[in-house]
N, C-alpha and C. Protein backbone atom coordinates (compact mmCIF):
# COMPACT_ATOMS: atom_id res chain seq x y z
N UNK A 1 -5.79 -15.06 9.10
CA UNK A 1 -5.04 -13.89 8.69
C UNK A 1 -4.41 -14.19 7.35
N UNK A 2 -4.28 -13.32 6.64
CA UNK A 2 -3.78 -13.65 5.25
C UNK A 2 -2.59 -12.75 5.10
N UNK A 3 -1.74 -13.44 5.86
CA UNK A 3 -0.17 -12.50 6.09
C UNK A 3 0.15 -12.99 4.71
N UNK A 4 1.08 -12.45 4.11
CA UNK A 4 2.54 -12.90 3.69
C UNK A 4 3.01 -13.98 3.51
N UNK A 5 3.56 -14.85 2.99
CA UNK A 5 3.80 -16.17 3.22
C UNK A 5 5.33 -16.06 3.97
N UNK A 6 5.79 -14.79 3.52
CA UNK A 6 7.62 -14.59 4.07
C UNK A 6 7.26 -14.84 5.64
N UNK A 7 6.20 -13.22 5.95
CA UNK A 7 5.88 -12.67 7.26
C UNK A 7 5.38 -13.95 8.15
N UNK A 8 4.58 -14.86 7.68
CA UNK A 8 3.70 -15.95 8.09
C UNK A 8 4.49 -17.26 8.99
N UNK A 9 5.55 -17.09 8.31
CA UNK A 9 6.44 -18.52 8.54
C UNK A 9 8.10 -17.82 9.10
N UNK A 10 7.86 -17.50 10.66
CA UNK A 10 9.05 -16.99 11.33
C UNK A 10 10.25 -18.24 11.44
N UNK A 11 10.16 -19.77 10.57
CA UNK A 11 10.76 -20.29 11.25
C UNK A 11 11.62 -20.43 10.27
N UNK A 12 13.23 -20.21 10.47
CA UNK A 12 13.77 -20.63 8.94
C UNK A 12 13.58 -19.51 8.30
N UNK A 13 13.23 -18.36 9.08
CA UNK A 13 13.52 -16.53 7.82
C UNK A 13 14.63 -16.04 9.20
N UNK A 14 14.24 -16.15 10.54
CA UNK A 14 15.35 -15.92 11.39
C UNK A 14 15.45 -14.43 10.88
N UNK A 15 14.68 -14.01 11.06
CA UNK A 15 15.15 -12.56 10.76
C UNK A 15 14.57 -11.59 11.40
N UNK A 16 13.29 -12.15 12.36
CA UNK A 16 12.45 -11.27 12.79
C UNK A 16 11.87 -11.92 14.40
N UNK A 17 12.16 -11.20 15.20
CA UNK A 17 11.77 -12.48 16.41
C UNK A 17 10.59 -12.93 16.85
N UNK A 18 10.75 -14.42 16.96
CA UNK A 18 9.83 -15.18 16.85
C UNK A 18 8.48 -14.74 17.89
N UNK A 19 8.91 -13.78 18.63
CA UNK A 19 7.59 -13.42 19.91
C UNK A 19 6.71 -12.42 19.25
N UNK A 20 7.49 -11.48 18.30
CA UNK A 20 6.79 -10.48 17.45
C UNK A 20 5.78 -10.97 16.53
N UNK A 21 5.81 -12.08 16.02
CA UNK A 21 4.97 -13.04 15.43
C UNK A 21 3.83 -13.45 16.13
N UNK A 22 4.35 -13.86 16.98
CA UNK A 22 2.92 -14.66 17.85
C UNK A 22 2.01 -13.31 18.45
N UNK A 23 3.16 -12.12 18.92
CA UNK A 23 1.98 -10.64 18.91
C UNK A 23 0.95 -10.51 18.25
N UNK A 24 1.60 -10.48 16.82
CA UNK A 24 0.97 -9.87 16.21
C UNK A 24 -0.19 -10.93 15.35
N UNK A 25 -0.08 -11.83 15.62
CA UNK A 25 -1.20 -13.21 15.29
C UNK A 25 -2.26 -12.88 16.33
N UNK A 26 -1.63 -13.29 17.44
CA UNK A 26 -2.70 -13.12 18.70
C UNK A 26 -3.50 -11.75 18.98
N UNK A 27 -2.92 -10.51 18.57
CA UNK A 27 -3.67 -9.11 18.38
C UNK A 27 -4.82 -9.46 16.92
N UNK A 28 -4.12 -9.99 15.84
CA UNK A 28 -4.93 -9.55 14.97
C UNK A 28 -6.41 -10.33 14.67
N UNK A 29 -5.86 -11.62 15.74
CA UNK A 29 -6.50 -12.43 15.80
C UNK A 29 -7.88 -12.13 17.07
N UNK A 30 -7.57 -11.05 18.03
CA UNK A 30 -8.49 -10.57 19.24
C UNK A 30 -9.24 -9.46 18.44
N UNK A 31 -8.57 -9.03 17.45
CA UNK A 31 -9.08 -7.81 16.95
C UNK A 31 -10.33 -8.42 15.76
N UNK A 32 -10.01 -9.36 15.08
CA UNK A 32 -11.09 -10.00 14.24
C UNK A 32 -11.80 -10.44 14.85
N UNK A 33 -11.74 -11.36 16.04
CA UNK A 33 -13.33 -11.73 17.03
C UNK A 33 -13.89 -10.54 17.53
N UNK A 34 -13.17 -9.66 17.84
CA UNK A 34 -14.08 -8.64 18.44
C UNK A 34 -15.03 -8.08 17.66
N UNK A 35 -14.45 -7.71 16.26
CA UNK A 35 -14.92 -6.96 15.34
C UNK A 35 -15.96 -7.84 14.76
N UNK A 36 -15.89 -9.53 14.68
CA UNK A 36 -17.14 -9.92 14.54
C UNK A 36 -18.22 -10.01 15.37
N UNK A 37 -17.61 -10.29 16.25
CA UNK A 37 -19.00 -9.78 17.61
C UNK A 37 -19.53 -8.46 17.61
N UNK A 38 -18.89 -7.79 17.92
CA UNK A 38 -19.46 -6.68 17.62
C UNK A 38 -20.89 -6.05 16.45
N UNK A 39 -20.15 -6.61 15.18
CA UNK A 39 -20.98 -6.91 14.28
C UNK A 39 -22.37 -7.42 14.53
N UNK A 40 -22.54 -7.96 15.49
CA UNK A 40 -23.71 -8.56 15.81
C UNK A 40 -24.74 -7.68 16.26
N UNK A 41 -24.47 -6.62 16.64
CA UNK A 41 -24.94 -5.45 17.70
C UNK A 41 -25.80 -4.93 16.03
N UNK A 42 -25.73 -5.21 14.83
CA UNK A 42 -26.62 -5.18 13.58
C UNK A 42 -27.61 -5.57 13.72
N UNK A 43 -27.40 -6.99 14.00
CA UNK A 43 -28.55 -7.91 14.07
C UNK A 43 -30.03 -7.52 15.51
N UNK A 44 -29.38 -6.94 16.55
CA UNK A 44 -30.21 -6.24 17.26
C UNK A 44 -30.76 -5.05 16.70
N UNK A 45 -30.36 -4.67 15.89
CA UNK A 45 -30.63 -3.09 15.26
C UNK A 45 -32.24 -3.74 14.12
N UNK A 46 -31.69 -4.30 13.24
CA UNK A 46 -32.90 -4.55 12.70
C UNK A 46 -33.93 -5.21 13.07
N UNK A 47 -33.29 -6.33 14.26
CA UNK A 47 -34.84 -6.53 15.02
C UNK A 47 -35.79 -6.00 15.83
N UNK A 48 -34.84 -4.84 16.40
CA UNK A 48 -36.03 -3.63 17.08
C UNK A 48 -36.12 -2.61 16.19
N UNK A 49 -35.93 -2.11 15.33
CA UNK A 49 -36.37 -1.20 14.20
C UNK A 49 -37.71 -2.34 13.50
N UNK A 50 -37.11 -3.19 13.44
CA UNK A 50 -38.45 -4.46 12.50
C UNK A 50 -39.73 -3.85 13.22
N UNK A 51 -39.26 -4.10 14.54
CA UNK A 51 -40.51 -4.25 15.54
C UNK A 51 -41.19 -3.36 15.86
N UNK A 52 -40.31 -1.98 16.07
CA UNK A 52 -40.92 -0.63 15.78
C UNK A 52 -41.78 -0.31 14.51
N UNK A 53 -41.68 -0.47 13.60
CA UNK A 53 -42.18 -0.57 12.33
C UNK A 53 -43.50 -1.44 12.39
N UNK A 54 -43.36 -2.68 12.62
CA UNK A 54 -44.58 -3.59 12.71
C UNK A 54 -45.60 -2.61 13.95
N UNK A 55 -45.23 -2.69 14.65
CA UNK A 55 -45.85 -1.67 16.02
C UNK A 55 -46.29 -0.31 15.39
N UNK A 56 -45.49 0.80 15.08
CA UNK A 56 -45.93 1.81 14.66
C UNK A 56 -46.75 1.99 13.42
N UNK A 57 -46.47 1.01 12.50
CA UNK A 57 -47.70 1.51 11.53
C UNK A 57 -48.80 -0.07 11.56
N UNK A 58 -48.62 -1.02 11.88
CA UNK A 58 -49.26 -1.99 12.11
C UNK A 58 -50.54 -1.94 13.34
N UNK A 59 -50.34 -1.45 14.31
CA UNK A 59 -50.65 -1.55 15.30
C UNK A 59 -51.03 -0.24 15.96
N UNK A 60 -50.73 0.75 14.90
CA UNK A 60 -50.33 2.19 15.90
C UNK A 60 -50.16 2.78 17.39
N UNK A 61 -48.78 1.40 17.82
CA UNK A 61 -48.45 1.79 19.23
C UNK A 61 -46.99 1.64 18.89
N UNK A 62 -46.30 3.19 18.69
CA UNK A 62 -45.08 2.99 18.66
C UNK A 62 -44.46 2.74 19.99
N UNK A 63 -43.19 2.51 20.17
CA UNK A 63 -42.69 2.24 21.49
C UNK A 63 -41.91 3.72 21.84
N UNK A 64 -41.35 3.75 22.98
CA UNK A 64 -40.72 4.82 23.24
C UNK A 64 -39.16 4.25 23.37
N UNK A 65 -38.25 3.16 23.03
CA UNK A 65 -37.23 3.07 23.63
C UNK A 65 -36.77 2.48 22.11
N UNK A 66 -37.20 1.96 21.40
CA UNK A 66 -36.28 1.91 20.06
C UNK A 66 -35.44 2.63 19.34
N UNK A 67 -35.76 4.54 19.65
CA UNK A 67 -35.48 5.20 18.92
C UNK A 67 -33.56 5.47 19.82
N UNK A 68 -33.85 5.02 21.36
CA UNK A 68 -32.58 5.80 21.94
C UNK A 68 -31.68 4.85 21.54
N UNK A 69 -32.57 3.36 21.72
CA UNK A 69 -31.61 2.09 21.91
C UNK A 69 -30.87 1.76 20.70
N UNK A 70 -31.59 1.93 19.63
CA UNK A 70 -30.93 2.29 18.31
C UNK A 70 -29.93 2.88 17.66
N UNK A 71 -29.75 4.02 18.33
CA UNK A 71 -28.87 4.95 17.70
C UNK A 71 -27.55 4.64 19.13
N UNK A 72 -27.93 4.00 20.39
CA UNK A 72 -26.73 3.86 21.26
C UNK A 72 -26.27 2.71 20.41
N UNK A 73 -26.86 1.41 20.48
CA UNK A 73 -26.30 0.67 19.47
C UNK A 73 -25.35 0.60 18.69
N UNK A 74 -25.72 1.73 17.48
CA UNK A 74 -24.95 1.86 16.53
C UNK A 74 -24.25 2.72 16.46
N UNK A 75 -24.20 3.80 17.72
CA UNK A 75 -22.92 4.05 18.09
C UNK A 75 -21.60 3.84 18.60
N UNK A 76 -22.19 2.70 19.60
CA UNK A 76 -21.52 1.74 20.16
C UNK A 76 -20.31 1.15 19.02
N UNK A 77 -21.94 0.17 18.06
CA UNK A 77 -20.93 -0.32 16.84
C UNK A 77 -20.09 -0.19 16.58
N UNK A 78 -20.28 1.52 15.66
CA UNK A 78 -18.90 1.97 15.15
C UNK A 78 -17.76 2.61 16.10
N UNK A 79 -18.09 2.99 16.90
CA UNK A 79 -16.96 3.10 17.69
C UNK A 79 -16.04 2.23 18.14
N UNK A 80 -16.55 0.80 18.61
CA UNK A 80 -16.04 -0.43 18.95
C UNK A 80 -15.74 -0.92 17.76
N UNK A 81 -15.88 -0.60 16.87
CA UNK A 81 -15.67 -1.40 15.46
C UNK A 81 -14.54 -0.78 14.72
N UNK A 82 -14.00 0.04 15.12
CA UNK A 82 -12.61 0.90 14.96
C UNK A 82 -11.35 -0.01 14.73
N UNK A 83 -10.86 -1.07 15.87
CA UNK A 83 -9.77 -1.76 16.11
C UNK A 83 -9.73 -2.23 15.05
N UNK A 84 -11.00 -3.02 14.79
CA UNK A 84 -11.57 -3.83 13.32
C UNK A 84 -11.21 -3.75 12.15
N UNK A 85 -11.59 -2.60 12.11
CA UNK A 85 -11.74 -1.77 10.76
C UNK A 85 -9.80 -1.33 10.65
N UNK A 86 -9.13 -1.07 11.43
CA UNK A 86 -7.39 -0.82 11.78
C UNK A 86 -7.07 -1.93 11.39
N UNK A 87 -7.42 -3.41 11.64
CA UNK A 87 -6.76 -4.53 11.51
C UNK A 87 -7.36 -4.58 10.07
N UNK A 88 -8.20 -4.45 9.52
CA UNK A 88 -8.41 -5.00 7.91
C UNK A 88 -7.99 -3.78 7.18
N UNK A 89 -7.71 -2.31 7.68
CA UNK A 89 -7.23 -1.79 6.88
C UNK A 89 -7.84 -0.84 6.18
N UNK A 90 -9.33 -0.18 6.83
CA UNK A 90 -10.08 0.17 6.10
C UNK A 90 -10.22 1.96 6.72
N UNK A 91 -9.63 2.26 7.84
CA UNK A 91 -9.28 3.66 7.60
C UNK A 91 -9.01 4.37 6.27
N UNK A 92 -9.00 5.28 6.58
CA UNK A 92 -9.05 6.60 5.58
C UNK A 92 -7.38 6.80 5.13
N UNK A 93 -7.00 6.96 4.19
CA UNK A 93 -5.35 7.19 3.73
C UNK A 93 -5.11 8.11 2.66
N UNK A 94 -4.82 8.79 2.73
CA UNK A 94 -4.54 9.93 1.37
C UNK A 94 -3.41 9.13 0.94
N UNK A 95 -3.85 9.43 -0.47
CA UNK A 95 -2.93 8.61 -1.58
C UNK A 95 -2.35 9.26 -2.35
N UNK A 96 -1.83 10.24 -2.16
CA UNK A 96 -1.60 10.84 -3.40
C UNK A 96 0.05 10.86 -3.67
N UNK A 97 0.84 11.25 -2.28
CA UNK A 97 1.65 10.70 -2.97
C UNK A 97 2.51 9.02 -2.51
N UNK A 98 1.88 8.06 -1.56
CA UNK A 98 1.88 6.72 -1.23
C UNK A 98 2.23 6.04 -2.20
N UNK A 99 1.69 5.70 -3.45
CA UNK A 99 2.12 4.49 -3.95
C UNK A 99 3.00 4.99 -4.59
N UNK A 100 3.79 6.08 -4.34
CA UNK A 100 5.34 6.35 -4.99
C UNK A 100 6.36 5.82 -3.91
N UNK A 101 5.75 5.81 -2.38
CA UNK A 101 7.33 5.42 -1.81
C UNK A 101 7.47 4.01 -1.92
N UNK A 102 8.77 4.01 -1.57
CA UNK A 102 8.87 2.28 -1.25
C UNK A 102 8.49 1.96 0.28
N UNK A 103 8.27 0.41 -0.51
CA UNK A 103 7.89 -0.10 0.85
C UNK A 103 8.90 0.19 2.63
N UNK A 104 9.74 0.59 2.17
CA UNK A 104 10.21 0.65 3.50
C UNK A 104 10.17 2.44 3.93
N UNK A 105 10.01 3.28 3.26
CA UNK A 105 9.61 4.50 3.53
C UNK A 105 8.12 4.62 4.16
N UNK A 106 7.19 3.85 3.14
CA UNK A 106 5.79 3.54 3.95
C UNK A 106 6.02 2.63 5.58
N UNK A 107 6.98 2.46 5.83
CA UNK A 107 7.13 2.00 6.88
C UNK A 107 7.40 2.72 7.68
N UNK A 108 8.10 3.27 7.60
CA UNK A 108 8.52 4.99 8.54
C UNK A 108 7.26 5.45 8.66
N UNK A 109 7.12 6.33 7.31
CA UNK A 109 6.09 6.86 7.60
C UNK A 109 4.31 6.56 8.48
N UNK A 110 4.62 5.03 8.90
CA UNK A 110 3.41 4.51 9.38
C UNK A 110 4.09 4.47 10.76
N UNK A 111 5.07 4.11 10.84
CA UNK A 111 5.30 3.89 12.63
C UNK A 111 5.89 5.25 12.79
N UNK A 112 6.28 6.23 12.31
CA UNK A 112 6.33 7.89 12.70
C UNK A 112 4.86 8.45 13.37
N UNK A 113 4.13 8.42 12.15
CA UNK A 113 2.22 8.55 13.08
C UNK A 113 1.73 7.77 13.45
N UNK A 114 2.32 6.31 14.04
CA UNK A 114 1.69 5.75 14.97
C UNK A 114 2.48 6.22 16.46
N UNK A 115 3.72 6.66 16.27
CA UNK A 115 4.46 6.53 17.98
C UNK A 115 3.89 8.31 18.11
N UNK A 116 3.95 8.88 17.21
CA UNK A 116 3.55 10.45 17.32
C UNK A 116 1.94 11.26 17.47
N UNK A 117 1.08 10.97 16.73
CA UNK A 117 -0.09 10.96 16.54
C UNK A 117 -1.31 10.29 17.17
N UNK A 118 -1.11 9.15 16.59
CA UNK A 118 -1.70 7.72 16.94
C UNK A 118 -1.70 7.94 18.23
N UNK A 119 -1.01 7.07 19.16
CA UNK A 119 -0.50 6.85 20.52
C UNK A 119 -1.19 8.19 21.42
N UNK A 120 -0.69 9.30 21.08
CA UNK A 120 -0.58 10.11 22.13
C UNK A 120 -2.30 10.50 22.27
N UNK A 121 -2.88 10.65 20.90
CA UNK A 121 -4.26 11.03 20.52
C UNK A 121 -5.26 9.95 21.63
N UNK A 122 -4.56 8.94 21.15
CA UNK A 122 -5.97 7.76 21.66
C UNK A 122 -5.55 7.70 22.99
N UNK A 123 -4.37 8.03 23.71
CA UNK A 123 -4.12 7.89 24.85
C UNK A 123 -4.97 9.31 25.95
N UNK A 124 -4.93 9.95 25.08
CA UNK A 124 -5.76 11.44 25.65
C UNK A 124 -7.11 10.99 25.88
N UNK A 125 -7.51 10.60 24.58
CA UNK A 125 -9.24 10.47 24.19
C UNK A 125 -9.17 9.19 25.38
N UNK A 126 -8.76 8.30 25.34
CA UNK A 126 -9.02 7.43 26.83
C UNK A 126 -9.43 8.32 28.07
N UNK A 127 -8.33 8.81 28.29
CA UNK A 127 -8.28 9.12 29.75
C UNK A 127 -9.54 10.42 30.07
N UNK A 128 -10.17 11.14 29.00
CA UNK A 128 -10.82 11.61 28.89
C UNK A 128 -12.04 11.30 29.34
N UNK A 129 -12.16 10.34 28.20
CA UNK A 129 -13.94 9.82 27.72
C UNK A 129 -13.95 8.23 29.13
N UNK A 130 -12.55 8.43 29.36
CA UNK A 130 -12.70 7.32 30.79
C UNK A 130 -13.67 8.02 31.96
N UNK A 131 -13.05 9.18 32.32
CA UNK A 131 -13.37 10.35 33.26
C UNK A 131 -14.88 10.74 33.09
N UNK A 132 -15.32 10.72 31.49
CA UNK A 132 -16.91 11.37 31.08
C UNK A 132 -17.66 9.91 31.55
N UNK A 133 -17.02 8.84 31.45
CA UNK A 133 -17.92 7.58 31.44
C UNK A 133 -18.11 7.52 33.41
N UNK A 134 -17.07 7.56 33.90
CA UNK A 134 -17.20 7.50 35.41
C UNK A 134 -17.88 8.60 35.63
N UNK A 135 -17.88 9.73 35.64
CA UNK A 135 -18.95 10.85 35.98
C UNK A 135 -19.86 10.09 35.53
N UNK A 136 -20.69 9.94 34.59
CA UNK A 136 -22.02 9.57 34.16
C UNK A 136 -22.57 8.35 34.72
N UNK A 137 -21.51 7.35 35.52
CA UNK A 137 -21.94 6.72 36.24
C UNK A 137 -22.15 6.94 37.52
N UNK A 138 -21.42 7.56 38.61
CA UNK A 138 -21.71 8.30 39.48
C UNK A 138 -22.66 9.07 39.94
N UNK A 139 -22.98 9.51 38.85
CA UNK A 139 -24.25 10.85 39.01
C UNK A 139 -25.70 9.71 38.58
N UNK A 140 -25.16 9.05 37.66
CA UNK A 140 -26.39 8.23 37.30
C UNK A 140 -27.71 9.52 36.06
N UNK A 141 -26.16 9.37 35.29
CA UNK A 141 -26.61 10.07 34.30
C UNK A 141 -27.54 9.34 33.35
N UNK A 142 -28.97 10.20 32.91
CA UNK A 142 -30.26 9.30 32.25
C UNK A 142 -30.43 10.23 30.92
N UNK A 143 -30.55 9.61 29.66
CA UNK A 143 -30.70 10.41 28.31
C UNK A 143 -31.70 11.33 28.56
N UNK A 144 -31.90 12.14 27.84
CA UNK A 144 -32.94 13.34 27.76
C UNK A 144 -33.45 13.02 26.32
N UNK A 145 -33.39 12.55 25.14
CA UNK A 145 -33.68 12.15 24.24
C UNK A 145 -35.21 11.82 24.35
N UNK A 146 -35.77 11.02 25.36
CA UNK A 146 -37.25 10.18 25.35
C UNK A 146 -37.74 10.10 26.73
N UNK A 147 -38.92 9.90 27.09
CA UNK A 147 -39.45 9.40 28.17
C UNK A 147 -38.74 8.08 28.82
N UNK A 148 -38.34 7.20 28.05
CA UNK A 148 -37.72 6.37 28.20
C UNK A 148 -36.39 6.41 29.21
N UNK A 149 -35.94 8.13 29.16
CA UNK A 149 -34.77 7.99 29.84
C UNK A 149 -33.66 6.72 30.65
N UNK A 150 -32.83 6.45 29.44
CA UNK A 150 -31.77 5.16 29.40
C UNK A 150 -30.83 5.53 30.08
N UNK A 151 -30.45 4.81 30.80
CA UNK A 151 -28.67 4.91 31.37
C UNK A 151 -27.81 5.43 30.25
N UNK A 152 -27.34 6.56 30.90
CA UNK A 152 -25.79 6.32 30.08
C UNK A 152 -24.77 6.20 30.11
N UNK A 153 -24.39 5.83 31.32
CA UNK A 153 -23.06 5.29 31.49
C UNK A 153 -22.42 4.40 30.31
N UNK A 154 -23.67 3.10 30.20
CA UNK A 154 -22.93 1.69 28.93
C UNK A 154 -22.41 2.49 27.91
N UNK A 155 -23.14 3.22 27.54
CA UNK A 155 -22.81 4.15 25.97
C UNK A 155 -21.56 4.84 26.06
N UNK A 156 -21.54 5.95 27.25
CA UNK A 156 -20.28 6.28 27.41
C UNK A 156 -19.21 5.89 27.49
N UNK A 157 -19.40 4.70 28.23
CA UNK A 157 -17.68 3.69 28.58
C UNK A 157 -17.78 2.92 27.26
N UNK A 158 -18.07 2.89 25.89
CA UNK A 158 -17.89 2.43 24.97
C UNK A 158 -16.81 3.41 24.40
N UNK A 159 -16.66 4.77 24.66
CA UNK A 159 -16.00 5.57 24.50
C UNK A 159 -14.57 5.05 24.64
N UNK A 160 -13.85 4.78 25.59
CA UNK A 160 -12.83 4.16 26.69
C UNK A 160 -12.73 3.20 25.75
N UNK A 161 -13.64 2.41 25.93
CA UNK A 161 -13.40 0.59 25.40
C UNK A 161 -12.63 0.71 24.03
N UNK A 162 -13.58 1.78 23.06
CA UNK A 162 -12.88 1.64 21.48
C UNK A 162 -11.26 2.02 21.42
N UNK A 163 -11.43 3.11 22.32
CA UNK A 163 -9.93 3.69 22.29
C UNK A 163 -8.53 2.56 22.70
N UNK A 164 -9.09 2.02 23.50
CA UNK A 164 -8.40 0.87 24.21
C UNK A 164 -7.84 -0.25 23.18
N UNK A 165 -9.42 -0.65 22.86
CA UNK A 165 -9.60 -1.71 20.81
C UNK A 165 -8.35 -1.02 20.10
N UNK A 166 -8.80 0.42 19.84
CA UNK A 166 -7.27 0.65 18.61
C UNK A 166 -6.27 1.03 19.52
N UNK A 167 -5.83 0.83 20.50
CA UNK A 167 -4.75 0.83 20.83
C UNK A 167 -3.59 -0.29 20.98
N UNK A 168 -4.72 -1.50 21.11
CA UNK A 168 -4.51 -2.67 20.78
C UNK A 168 -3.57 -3.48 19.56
N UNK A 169 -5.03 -3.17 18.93
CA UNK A 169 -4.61 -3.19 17.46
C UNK A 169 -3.17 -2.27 16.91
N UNK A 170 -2.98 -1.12 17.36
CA UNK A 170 -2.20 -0.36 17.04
C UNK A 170 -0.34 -1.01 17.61
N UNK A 171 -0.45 -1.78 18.61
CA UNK A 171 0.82 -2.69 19.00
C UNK A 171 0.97 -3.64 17.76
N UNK A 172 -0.07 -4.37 17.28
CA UNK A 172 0.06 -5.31 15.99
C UNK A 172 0.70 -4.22 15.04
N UNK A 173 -0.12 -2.69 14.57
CA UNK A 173 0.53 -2.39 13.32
C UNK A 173 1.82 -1.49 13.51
N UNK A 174 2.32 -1.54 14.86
CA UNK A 174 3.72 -0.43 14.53
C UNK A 174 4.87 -2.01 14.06
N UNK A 175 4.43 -3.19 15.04
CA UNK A 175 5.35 -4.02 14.80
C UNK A 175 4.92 -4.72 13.46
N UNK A 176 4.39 -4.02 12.47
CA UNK A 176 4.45 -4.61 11.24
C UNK A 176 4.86 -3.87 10.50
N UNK A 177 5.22 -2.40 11.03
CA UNK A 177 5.87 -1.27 10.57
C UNK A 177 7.11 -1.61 10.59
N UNK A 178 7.30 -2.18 11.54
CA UNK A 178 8.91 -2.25 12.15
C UNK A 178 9.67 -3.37 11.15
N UNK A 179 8.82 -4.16 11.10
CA UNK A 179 9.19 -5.42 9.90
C UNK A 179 9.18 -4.91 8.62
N UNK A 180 8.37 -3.95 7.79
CA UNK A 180 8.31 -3.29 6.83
C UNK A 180 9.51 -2.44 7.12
N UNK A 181 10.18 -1.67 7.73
CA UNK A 181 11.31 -0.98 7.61
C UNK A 181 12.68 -1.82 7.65
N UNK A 182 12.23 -2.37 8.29
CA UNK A 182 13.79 -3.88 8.42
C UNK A 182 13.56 -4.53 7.29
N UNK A 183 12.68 -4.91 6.73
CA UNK A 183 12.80 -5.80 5.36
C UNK A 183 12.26 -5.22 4.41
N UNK A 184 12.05 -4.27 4.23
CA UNK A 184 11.78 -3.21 3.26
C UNK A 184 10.23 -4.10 2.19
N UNK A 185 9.57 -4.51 2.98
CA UNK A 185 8.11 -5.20 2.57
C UNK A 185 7.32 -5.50 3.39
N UNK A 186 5.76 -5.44 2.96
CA UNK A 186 5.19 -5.39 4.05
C UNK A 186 4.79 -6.82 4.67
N UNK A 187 4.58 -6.93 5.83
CA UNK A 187 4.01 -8.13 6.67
C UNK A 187 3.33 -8.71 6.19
N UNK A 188 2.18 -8.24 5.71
CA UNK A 188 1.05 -9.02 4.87
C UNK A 188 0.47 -7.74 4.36
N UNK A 189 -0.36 -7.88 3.04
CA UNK A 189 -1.16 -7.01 1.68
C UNK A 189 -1.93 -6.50 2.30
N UNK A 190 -2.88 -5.28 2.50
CA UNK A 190 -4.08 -5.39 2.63
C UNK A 190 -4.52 -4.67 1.43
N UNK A 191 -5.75 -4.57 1.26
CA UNK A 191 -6.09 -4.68 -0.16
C UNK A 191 -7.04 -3.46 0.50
N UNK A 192 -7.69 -2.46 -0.36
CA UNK A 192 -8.44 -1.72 0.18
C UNK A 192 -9.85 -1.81 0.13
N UNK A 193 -10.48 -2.19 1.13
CA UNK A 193 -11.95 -2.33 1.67
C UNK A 193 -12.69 -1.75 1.85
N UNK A 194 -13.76 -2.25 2.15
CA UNK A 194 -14.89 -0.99 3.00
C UNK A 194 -15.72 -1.91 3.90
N UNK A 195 -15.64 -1.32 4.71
CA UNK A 195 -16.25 -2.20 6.24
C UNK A 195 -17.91 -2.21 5.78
């Protein structure tokens, strides 16, 4: 993590309690393995697209299950890849008028739409897409997309899972909100990215 050097070193700043620290290490720290694992779910993507390709024009026997498994995949991905993308910072932010407040107004204003917005949103979309994922397992719901017809339960309860990921993540960033309003700076930089 590339906190802060203030934020980094709770011992001897005494200003911020020492358990809020280890939170927010240990979140940001579940949230970066996940998001690299996850990542990996790439590396399956181009080896059955490879293979489809070698097969379909090589061989002219396309398969029938690359095309569903593919796109669940990389739906999966980005959905699960959400928390990820929250912990490095790479959501969407209108800027226009941001780099006028101070740092401790950007602090409000981040833990205002996280306890208001945030929270209540992903707490809905859970309990929701929880409910769509258990139906679809129950019934033993099968894609209509291909002959192939795939389960879809896995796909669905990825639904649940992501929401869960940024909700996660979202305990790390109100309490770095909270430190940004008490010390009027932020926890650590993030710099703006692109996943």
């Amino acid at each position: 993590m590339s906190a802060d050097t203030r934020a980094s070193d709770p011992a001897g700043a005494g200003e911020f309690p020492r358990a809020f620290y280890t939170i927010i290490r240990t979140i940001d720290r579940f949230s970066d393995v996940t998001g690299k694992l996850i990542a990996l779910t790439m590396l399956f993507l181009v080896v059955t697209i490879s293979y489809e390709v070698v097969m379909r024009y090589g061989f002219n026997a396309p398969t029938i299950w690359v095309y569903e498994s593919s796109f669940m995949a990389n739906g999966a991905a980005f959905m699960l890849g959400c928390g990820y993308a929250l912990y490095k910072g790479a959501h969407v932010r209108t800027d226009i008028y941001w780099e006028n407040y101070s740092e401790r107004t950007k602090g409000i204003v981040d833990m205002i739409s996280y306890i208001l917005l945030f929270y209540p949103v992903m707490i809905t979309f859970m309990l929701v897409s929880f409910d769509a994922a258990l139906h679809s397992y129950d019934t033993g719901e099968r894609s209509q997309e291909s002959v192939w017809r795939a389960i879809m339960w896995p796909f669905r309860a990825t639904i649940p899972l992501s929401a869960a990921l940024l909700m996660i993540q979202g305990v790390s960033e109100v309490l770095k909100c909270w430190y940004q309003i008490q010390f009027g700076r932020e926890f650590e930089h993030k710099e703006k990215i692109e996943i």
